[in-house]
Protein backbone atom coordinates (compact mmCIF):
# COMPACT_ATOMS: atom_id res chain seq x y z
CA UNK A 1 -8.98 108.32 82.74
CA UNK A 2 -7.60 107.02 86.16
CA UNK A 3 -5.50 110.04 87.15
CA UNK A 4 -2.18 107.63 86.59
CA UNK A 5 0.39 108.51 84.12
CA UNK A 6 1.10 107.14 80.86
CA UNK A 7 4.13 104.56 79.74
CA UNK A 8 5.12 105.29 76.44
CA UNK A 9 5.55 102.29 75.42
CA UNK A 10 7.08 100.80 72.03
CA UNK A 11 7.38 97.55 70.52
CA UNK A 12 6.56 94.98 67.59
CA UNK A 13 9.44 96.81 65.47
CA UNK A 14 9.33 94.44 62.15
CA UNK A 15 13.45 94.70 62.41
CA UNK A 16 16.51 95.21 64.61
CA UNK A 17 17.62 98.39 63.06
CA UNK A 18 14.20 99.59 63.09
CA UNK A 19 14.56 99.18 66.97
CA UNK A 20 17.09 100.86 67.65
CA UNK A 21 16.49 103.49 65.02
CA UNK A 22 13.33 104.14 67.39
CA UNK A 23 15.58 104.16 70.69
CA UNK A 24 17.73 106.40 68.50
CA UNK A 25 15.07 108.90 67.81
CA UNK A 26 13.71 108.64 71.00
CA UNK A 27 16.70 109.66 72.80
CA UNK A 28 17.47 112.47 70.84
CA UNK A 29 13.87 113.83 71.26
CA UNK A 30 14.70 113.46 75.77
CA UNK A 31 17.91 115.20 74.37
CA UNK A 32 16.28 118.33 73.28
CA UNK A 33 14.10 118.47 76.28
CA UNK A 34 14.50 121.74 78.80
CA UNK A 35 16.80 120.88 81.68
CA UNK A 36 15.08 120.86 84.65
CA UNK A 37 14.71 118.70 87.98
CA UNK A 38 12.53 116.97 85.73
CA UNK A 39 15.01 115.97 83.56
CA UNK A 40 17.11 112.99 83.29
CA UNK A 41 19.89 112.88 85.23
CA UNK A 42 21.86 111.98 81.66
CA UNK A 43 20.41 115.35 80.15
CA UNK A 44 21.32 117.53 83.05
CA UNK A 45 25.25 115.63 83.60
CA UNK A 46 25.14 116.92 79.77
CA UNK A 47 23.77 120.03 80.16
CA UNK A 48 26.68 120.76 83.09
CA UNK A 49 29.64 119.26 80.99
CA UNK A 50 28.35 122.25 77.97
CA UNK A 51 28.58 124.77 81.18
CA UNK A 52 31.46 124.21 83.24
CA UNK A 53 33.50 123.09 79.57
CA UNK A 54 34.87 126.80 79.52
CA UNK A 55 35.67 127.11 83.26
CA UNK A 56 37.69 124.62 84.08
CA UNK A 57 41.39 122.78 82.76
CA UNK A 58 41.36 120.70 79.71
CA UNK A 59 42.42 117.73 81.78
CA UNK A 60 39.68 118.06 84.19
CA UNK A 61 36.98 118.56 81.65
CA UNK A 62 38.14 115.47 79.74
CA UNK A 63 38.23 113.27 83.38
CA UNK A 64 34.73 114.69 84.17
CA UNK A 65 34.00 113.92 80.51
CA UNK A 66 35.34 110.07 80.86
CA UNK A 67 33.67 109.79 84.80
CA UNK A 68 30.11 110.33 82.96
CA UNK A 69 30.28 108.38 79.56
CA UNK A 70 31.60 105.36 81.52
CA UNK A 71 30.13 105.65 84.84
CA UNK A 72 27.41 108.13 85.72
CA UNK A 73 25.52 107.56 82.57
CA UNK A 74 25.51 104.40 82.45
CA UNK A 75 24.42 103.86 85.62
CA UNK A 76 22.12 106.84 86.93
CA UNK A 77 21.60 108.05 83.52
CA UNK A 78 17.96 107.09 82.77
CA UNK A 79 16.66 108.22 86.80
CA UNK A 80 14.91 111.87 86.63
CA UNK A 81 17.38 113.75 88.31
CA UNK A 82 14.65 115.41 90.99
CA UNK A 83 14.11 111.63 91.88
CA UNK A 84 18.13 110.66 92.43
CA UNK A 85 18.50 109.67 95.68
CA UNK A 86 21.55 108.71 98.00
CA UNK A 87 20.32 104.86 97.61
CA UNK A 88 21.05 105.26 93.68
CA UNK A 89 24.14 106.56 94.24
CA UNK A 90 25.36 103.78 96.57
CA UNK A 91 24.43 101.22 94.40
CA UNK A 92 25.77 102.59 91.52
CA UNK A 93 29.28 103.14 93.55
CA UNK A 94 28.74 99.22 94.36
CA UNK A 95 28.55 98.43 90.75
CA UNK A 96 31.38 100.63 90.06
CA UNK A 97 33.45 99.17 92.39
CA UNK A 98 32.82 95.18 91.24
CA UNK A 99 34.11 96.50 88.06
CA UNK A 100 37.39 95.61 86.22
CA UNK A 101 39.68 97.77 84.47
CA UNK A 102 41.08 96.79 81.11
CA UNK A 103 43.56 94.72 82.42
CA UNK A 104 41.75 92.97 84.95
CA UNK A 105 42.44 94.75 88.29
CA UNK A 106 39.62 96.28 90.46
CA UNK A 107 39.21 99.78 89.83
CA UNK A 108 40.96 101.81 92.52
CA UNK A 109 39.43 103.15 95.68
CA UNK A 110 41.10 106.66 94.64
CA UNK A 111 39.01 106.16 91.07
CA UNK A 112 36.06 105.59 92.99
CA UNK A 113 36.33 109.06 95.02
CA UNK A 114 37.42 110.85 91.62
CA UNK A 115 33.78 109.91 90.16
CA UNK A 116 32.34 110.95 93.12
CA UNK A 117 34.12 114.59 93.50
CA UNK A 118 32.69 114.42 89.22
CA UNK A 119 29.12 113.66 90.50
CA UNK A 120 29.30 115.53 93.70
CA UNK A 121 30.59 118.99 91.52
CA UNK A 122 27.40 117.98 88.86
CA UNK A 123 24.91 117.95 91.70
CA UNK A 124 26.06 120.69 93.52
CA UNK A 125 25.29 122.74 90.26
CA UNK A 126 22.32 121.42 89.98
CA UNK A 127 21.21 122.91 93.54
CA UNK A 128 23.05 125.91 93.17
CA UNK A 129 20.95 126.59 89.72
CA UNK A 130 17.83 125.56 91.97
CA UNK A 131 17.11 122.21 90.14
CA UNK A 132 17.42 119.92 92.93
CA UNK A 133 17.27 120.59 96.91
CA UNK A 134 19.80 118.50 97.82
CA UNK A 135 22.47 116.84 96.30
CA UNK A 136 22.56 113.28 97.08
CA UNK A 137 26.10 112.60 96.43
CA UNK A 138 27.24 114.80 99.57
CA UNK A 139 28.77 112.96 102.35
CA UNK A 140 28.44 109.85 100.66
CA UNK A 141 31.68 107.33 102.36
CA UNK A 142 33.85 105.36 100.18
CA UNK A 143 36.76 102.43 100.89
CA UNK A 144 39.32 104.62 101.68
CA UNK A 145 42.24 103.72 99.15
CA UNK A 146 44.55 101.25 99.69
CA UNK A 147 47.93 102.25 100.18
CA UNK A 148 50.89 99.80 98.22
CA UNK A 149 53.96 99.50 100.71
CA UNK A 150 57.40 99.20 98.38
CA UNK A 151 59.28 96.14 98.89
CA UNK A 152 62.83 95.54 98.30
CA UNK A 153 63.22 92.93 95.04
CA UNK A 154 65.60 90.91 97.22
CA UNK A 155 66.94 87.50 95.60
CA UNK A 156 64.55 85.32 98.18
CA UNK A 157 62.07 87.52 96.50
CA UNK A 158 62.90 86.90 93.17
CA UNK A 159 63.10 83.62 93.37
CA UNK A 160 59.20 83.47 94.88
CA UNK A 161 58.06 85.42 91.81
CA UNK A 162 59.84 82.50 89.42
CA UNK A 163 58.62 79.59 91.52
CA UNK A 164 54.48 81.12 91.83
CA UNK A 165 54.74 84.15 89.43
CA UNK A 166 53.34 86.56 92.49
CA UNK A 167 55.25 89.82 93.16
CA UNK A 168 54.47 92.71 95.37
CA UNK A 169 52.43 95.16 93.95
CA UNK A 170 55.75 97.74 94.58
CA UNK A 171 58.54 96.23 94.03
CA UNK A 172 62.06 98.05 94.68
CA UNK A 173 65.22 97.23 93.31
CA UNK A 174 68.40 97.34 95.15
CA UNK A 175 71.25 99.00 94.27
CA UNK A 176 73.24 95.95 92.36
CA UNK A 177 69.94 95.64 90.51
CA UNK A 178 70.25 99.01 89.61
CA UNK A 179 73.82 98.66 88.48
CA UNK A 180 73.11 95.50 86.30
CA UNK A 181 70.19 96.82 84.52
CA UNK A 182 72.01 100.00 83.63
CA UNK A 183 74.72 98.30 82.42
CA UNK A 184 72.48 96.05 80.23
CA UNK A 185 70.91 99.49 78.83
CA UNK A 186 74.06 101.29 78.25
CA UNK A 187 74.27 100.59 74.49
CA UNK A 188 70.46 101.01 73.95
CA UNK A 189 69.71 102.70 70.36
CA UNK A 190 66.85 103.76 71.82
CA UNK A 191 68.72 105.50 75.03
CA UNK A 192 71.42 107.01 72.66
CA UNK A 193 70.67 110.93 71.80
CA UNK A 194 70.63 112.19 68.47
CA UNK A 195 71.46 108.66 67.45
């Protein structure tokens, strides 16, 4: 024996499904594993959700929930968690942040420090419970968001948008704007109570 540790290793599966039948079962069996600093950071972001589930709002437990399906899993997931290390979480915030949301925009700089403050609150259980030393995810610097000035829809404005299609990200109406669309709304079924 050379002292080195051992791969498992699988492969030669005769099917597809029988592939991913073994991932399947292989998961589940790094699932039931204790949580320790040995663990995957996957099993212990798991393993934190199950504890802080009854301390915290609903709405916050589902946006932690949503920050480590989509993001943290996916991208630190497999990494023992005594081996994460501020160079993981960089890159994965690099990643993150080439990514597009479902209708094609960058995701936000204030989405990007939300998933960190979920990652950050992970870790620092995971040093308070004595798993880890340190948590990696402290001080960490983001783009700081971008802040969207309002612009007045004037006419010159408008008629920009119909000649290129480009608008400002904000766009205000004036008051005659106001006025017109109200009036075109007035009759609305859909604005009329107990209609």
């Amino acid at each position: 024996m050379s002292g080195r540790r051992q791969r498992l290793r699988r492969g030669g599966f005769p099917t597809a499904e029988a592939e991913q039948q073994a991932a399947r079962d292989l998961a589940q069996a790094l699932e039931a594993a204790p949580v320790t600093g040995y663990c995957t950071v996957a099993q212990w972001l798991r393993y934190w959700l199950s504890v802080v589930e009854q301390r915290i709002r609903p709405t916050t437990y589902k946006a932690y929930r949503d920050h480590v399906r989509l993001f943290l899993i996916p991208y630190l997931g497999l990494i023992p968690l005594r081996r994460l290390s501020r160079r993981h979480v960089v890159r994965m915030f690099s990643a993150v942040a080439r990514r597009r949301t479902r209708y094609g925009k960058p995701i936000s700089a204030a989405t990007l420090e939300r998933i960190r403050a979920t990652l950050r609150a992970a870790l620092n259980e995971a040093v308070r419970e004595d798993v880890i030393r340190d948590n990696p995810a402290r001080g960490l610097r983001l783009p700081s968001p971008r802040h969207v000035h309002p612009m007045v829809w004037t006419p010159r404005r408008v008629a920009a948008w119909r000649r290129t299609g480009e608008r400002p990200a904000a766009a205000v109406w004036t008051v005659e704007q106001l006025t017109e669309f109200l009036a075109f709304v007035r009759d609305d079924r859909l604005l009329r109570c107990g209609g």
